[in-house]
C-alpha atoms as a PDB file:
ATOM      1  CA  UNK A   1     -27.655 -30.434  20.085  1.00  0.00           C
ATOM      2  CA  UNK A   2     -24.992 -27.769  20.320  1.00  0.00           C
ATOM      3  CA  UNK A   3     -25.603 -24.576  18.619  1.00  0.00           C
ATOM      4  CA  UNK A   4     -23.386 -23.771  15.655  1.00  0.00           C
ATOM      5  CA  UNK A   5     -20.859 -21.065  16.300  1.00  0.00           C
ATOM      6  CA  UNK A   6     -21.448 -18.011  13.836  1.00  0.00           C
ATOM      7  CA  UNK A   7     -18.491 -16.597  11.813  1.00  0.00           C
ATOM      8  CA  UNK A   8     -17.470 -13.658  10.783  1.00  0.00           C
ATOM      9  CA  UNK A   9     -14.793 -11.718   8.609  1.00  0.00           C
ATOM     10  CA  UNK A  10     -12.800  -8.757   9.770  1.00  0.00           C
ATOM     11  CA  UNK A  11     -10.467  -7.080   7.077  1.00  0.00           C
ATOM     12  CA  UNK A  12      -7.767  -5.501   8.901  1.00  0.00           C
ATOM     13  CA  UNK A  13      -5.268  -3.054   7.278  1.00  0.00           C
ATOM     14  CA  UNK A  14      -1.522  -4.269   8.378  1.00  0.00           C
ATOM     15  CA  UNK A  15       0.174  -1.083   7.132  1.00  0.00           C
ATOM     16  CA  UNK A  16       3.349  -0.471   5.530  1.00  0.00           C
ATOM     17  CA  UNK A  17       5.009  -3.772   6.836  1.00  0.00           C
ATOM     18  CA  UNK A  18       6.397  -3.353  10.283  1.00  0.00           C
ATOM     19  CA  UNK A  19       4.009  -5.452  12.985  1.00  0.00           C
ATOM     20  CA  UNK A  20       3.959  -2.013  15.286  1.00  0.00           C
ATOM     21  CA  UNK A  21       2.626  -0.202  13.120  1.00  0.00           C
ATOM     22  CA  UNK A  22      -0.475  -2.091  12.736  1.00  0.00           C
ATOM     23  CA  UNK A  23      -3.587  -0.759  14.938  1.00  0.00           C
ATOM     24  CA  UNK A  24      -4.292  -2.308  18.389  1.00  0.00           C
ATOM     25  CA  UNK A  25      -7.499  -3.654  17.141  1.00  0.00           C
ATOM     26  CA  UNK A  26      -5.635  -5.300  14.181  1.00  0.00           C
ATOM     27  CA  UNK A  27      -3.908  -7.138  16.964  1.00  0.00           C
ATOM     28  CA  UNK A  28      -6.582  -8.150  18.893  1.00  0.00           C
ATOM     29  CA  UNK A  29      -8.194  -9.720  15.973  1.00  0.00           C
ATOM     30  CA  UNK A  30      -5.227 -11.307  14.749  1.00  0.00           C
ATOM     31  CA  UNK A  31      -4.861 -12.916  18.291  1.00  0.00           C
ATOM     32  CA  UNK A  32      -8.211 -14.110  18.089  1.00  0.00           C
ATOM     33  CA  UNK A  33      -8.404 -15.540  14.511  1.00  0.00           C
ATOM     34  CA  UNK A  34      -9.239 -18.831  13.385  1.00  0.00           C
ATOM     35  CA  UNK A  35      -8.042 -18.313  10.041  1.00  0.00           C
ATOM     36  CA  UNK A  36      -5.585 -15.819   8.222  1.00  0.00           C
ATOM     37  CA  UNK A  37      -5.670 -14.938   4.917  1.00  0.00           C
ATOM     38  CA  UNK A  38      -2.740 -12.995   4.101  1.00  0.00           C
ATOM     39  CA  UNK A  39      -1.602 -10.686   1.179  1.00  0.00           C
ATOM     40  CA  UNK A  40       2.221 -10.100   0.268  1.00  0.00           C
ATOM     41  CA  UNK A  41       2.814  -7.248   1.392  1.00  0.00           C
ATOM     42  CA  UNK A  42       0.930  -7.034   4.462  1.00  0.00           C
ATOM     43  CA  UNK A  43       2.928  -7.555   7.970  1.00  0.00           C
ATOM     44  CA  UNK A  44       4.343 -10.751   8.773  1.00  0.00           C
ATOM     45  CA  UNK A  45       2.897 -12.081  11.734  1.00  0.00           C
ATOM     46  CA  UNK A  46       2.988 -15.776  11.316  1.00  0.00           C
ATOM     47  CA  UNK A  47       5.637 -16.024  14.122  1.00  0.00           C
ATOM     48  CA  UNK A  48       3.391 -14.471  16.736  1.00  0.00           C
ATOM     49  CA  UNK A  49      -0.014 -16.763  15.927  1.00  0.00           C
ATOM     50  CA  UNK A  50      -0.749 -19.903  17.615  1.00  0.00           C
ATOM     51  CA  UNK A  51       0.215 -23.312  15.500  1.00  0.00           C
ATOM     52  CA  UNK A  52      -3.063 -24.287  15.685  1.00  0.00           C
ATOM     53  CA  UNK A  53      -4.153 -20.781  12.930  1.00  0.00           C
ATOM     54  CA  UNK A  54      -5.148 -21.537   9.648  1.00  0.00           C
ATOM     55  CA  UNK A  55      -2.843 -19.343   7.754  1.00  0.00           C
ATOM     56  CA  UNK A  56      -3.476 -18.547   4.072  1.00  0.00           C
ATOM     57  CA  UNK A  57      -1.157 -16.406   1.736  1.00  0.00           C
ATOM     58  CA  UNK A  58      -3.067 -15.182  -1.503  1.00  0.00           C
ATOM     59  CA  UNK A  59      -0.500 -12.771  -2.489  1.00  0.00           C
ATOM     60  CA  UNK A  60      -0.323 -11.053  -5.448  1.00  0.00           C
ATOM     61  CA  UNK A  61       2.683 -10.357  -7.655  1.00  0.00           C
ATOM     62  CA  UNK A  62       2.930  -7.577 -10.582  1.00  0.00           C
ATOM     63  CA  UNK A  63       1.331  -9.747 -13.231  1.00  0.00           C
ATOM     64  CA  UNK A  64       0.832 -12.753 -11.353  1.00  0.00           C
ATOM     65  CA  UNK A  65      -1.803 -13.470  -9.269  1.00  0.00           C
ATOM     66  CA  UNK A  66      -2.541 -17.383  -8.395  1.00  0.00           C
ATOM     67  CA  UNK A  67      -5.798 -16.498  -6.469  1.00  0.00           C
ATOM     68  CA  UNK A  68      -8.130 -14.870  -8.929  1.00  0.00           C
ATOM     69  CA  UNK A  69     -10.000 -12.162  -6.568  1.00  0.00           C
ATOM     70  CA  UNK A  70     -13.429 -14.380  -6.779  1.00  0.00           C
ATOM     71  CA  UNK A  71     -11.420 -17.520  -5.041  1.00  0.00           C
ATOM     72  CA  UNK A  72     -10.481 -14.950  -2.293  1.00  0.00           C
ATOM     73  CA  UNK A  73     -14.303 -13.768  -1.704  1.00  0.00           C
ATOM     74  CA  UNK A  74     -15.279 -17.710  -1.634  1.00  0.00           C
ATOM     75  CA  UNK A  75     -12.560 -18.527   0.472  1.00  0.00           C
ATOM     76  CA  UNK A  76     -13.590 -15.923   2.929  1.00  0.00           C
ATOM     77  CA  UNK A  77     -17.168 -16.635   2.754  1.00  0.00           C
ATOM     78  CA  UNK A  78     -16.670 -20.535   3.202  1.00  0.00           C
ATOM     79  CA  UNK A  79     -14.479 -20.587   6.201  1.00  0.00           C
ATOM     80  CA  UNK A  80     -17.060 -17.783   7.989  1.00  0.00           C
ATOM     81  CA  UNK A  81     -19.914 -20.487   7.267  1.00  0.00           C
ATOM     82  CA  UNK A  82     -18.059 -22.799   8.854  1.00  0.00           C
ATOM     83  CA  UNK A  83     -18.127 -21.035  11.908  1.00  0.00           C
ATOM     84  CA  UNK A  84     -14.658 -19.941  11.523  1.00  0.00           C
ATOM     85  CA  UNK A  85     -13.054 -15.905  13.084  1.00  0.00           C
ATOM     86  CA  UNK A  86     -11.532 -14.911   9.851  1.00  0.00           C
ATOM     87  CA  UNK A  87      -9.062 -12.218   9.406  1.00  0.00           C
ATOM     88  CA  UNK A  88      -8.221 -11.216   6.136  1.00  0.00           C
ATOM     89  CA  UNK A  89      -4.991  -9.226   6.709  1.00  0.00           C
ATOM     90  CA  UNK A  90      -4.049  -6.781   3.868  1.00  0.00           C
ATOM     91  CA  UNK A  91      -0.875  -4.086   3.471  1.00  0.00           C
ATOM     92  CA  UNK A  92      -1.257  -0.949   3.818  1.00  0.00           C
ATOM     93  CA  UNK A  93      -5.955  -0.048   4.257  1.00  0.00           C
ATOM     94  CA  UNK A  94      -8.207  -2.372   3.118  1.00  0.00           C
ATOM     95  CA  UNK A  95      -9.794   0.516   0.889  1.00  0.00           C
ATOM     96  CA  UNK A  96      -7.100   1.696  -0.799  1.00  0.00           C
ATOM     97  CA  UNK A  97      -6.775   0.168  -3.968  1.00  0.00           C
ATOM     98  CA  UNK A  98      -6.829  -3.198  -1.320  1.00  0.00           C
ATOM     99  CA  UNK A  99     -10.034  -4.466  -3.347  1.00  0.00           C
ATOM    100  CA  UNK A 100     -11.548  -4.471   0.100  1.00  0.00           C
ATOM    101  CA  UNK A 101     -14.649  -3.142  -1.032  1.00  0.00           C
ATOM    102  CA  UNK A 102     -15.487  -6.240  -3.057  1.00  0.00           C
ATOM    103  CA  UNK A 103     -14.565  -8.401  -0.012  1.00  0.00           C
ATOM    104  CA  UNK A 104     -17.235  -6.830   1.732  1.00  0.00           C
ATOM    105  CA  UNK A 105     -19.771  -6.803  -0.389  1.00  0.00           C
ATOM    106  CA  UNK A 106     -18.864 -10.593  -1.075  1.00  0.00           C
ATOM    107  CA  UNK A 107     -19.504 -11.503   2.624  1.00  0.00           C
ATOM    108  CA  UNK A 108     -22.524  -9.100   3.156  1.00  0.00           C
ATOM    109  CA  UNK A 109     -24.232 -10.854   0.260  1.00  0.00           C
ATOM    110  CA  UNK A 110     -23.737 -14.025   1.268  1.00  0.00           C
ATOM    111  CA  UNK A 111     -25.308 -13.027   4.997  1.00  0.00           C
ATOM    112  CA  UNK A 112     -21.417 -13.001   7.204  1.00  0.00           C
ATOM    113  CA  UNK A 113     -20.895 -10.347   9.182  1.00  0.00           C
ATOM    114  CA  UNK A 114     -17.968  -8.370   8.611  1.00  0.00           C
ATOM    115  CA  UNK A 115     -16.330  -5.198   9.886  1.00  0.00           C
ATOM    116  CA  UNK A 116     -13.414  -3.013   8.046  1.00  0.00           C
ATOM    117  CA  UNK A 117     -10.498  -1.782  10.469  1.00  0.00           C
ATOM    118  CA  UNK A 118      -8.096   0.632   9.431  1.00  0.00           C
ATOM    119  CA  UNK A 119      -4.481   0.434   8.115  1.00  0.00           C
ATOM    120  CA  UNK A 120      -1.481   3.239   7.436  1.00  0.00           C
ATOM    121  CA  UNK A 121      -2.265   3.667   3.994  1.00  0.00           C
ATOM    122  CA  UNK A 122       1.794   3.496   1.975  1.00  0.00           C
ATOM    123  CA  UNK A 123       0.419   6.279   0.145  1.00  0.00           C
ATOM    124  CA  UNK A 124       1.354   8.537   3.336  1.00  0.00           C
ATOM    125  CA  UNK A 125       3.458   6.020   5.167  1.00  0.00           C
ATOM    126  CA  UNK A 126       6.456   5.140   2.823  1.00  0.00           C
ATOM    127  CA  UNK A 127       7.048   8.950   1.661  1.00  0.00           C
ATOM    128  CA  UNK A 128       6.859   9.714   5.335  1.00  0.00           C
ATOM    129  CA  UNK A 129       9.344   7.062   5.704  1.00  0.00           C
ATOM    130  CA  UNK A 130      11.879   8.988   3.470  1.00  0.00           C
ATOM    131  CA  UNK A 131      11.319  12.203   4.741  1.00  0.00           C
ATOM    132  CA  UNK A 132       8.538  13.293   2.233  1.00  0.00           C
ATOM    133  CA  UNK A 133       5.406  14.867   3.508  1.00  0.00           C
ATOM    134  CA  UNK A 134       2.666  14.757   1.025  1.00  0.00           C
ATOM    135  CA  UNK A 135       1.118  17.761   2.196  1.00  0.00           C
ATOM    136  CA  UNK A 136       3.236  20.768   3.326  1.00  0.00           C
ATOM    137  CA  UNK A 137       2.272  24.373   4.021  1.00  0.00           C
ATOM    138  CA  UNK A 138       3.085  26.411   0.907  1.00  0.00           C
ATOM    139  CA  UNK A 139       4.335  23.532  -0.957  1.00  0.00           C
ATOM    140  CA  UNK A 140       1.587  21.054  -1.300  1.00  0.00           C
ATOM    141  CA  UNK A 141      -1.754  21.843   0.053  1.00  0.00           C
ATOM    142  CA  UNK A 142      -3.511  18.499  -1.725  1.00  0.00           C
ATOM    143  CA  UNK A 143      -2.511  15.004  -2.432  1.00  0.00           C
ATOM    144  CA  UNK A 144      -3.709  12.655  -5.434  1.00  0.00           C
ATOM    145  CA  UNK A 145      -3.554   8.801  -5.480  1.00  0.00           C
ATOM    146  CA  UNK A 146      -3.287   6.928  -8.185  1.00  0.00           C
ATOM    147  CA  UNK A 147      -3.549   3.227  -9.224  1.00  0.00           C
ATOM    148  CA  UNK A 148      -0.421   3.277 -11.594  1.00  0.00           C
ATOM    149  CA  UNK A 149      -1.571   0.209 -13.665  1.00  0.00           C
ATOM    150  CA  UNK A 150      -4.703   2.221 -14.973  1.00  0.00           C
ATOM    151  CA  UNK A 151      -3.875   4.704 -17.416  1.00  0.00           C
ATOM    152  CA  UNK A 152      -3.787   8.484 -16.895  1.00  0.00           C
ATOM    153  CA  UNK A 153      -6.997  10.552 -16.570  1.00  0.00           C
ATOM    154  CA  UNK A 154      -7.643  14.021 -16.858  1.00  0.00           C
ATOM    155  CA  UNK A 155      -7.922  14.357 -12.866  1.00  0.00           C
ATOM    156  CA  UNK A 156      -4.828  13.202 -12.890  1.00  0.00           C
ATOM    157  CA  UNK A 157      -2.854  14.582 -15.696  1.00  0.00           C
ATOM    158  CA  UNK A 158      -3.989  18.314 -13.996  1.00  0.00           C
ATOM    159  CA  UNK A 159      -2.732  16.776 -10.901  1.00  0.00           C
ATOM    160  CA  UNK A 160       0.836  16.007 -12.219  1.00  0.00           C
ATOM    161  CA  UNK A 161       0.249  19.874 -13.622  1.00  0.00           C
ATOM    162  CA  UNK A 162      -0.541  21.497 -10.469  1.00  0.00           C
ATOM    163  CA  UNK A 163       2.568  22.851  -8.420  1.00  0.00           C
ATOM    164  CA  UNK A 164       0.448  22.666  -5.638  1.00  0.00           C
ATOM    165  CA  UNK A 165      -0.512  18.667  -5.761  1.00  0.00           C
ATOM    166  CA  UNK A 166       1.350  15.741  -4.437  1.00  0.00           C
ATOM    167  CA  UNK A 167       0.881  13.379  -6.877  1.00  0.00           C
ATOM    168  CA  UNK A 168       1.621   9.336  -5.027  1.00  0.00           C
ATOM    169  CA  UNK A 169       1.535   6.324  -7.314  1.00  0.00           C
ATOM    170  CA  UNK A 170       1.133   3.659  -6.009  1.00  0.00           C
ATOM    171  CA  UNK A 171       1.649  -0.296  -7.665  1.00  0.00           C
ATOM    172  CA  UNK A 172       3.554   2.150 -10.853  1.00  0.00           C
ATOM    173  CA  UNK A 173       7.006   0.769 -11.006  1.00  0.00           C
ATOM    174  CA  UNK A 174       6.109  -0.971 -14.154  1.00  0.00           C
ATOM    175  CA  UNK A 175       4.221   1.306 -15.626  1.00  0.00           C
ATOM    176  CA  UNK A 176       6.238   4.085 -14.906  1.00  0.00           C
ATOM    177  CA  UNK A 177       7.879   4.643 -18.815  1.00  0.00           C
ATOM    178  CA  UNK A 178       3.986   5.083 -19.965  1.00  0.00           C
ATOM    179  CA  UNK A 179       3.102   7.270 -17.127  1.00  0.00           C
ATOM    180  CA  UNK A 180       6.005   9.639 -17.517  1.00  0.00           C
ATOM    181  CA  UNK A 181       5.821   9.857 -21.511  1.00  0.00           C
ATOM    182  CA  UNK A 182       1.578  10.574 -20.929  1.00  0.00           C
ATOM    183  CA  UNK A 183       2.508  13.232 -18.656  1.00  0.00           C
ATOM    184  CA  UNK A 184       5.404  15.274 -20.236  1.00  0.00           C
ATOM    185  CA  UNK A 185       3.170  14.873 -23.653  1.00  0.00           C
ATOM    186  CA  UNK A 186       0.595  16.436 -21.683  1.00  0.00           C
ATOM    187  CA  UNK A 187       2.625  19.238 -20.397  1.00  0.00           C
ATOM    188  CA  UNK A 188       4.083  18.699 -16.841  1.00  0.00           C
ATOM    189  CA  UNK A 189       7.226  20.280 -16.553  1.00  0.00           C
ATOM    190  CA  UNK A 190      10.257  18.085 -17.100  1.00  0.00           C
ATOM    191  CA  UNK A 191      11.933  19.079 -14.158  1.00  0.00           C
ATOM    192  CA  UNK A 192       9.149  18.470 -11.542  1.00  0.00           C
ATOM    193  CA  UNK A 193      10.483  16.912  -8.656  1.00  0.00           C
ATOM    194  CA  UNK A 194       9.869  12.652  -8.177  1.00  0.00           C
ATOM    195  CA  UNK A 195      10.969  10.226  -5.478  1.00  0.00           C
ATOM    196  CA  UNK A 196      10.623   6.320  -5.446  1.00  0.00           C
ATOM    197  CA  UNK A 197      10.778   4.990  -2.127  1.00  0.00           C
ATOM    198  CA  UNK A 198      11.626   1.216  -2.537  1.00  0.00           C
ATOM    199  CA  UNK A 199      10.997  -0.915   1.076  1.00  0.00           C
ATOM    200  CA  UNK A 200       9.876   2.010   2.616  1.00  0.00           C
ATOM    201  CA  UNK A 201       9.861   1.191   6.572  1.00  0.00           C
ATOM    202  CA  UNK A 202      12.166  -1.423   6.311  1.00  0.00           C
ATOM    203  CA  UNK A 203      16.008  -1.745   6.705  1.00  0.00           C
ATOM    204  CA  UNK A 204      16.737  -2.031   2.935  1.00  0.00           C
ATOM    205  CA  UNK A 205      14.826   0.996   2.468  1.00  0.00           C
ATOM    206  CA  UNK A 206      15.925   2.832  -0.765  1.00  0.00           C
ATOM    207  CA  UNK A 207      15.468   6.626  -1.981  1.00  0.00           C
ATOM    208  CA  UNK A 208      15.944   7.790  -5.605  1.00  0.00           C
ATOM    209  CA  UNK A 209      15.313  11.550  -5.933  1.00  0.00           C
ATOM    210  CA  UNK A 210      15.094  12.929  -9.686  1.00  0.00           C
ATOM    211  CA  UNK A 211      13.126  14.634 -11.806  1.00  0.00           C
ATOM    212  CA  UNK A 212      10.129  13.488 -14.313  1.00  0.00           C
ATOM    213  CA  UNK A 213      12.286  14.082 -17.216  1.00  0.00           C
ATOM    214  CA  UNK A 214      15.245  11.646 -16.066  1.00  0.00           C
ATOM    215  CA  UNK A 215      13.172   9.200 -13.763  1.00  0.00           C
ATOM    216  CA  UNK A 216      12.926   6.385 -16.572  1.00  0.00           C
ATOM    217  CA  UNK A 217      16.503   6.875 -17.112  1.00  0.00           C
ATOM    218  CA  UNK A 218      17.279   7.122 -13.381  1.00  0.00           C
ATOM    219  CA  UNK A 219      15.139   4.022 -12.397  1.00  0.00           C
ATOM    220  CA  UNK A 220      16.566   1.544 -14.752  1.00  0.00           C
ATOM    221  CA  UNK A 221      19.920   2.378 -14.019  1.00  0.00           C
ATOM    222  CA  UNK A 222      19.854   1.348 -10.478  1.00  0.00           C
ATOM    223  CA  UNK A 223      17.369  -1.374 -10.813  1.00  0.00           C
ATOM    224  CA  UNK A 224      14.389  -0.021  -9.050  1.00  0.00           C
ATOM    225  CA  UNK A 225      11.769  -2.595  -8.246  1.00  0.00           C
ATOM    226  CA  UNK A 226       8.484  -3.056  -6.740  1.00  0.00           C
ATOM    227  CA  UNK A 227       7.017  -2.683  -4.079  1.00  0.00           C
ATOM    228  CA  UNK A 228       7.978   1.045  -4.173  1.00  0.00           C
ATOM    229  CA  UNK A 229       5.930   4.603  -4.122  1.00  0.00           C
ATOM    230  CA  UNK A 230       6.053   7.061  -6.474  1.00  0.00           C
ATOM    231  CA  UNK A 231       5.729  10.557  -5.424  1.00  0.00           C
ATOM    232  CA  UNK A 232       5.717  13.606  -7.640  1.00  0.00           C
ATOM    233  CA  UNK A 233       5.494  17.222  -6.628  1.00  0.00           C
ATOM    234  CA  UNK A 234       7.554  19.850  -4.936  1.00  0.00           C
ATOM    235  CA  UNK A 235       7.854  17.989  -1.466  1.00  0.00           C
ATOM    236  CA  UNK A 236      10.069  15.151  -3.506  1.00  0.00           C
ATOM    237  CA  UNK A 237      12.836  17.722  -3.910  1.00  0.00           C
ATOM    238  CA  UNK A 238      16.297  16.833  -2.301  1.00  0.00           C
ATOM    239  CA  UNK A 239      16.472  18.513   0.887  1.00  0.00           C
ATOM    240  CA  UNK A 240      12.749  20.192   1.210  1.00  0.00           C
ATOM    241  CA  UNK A 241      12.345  18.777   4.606  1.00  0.00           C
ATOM    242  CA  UNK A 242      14.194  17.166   6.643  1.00  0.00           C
ATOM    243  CA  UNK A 243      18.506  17.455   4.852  1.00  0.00           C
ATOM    244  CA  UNK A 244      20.119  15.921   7.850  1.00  0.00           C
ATOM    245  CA  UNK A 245      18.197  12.456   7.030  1.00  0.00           C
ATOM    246  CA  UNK A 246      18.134  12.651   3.238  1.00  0.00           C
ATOM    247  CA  UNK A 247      21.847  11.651   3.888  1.00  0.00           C
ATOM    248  CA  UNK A 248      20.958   8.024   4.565  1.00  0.00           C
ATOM    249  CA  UNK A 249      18.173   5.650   3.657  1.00  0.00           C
ATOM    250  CA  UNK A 250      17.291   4.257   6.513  1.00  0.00           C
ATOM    251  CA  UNK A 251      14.041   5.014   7.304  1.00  0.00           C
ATOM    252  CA  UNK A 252      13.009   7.356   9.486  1.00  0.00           C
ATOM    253  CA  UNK A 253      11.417   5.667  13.087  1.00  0.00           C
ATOM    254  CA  UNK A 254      11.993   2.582  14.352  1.00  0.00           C
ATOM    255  CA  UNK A 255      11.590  -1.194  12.519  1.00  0.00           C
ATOM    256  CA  UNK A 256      10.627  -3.708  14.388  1.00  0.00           C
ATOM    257  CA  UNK A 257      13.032  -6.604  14.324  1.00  0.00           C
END
């Protein structure tokens, strides 16, 4: 009798969208997977896998997700007992706000091995991509990421209050009339500076630079929509960095086409 094959589950971050911008290791496992289970926003690497990959989108949109989180753990779970390589490929890192926490403990409690690798968080990447640092020497010596469906806590209302915080919210382009209203109520200065990157690393890349007091106002009028970051703080201001690029929105580096 043959012996069965053990599986296992690797969640690999796929970064802010471009396929080279994913880790080596990401690679490797992709090119080794059985199965795929893919998230919406992560990389789309369909064309490079073999015919013979399971692939599996369980993508989430703002307000609409067809594959309640639990499905996802079973799913994971059930194709690792059946002796399957399973990569479960998510934008941006698994750990941030990527629920890949409760993928592992899913898998570790069910007894399938599993392993985390890393991802270019958008919280750095797509400000980057615009020309935004989110730290900068005497401008913004700490950063602060936030979930922008949850409401505003304290830690984060002093955040938006601090001159000397990057504030980057991520998953807020819906939420952002309730954020803004929570935070001028609570003090922040109307005229703090706040960027939404739309697309960031792609070639419809979009910038909108404002301030906290017109970004509601700003946002509708153009039509910004997800997926887009949020970044609030000093290094948002027009010009802070990097002028000569501000001019355009490409993105700044290369996208893989």
């Amino acid at each position: 009798m043959s012996a069965v094959v053990a599986g296992r589950v690797d969640l690999v971050g796929g970064g802010p969208g471009p396929v080279d911008l994913m880790t080596l290791r990401a690679w490797r496992l992709l090119m080794r997977a059985d199965v795929v289970v893919m998230d919406r926003l992560g990389p789309d690497i369909r064309p490079h896998l073999s015919p013979d990959v399971e692939v599996i989108d369980v993508g989430k949109l703002p307000g609409h997700h067809p594959v309640p989180q639990d499905e996802i753990n079973a799913l994971l779970v059930d194709r690792a007992r059946r002796g399957k390589r399973v990569v479960r490929l998510k934008g941006g890192d698994p750990f941030v706000f990527g629920r890949g926490g409760e993928e592992v403990v899913a898998c570790a409690a069910a007894g399938i091995p599993v392993d985390v690798v890393p991802g270019v968080t958008s919280a750095v990447a797509v400000p980057e991509a615009a020309g935004i640092p989110v730290t900068h020497r005497r401008v913004a010596s700490a950063v602060h990421i936030v979930n922008g469906q949850s409401e505003l806590t304290a830690a984060t209302l002093a955040a938006l209050g601090d001159p000397d915080v990057t504030t980057v919210v991520l998953m807020g382009v819906g939420a952002l009339p309730r954020l803004v209203s929570d935070a001028l109520h609570a003090g922040v200065p109307a005229d703090r500076p706040v960027a939404i990157v739309e697309r960031g690393h792609h070639p419809d890349q979009r910038t909108t630079r404002t301030t906290l007091a017109a970004v509601v106002l700003e946002a509708g009028r153009i039509g910004v929509r997800n997926p887009a970051v949020i970044v609030v703080g000093d290094v948002a201001r027009a010009g802070m960095l990097l002028p000569d690029l501000l001019a355009s929105d490409a993105p700044i580096g290369g996208v893989l086409r």
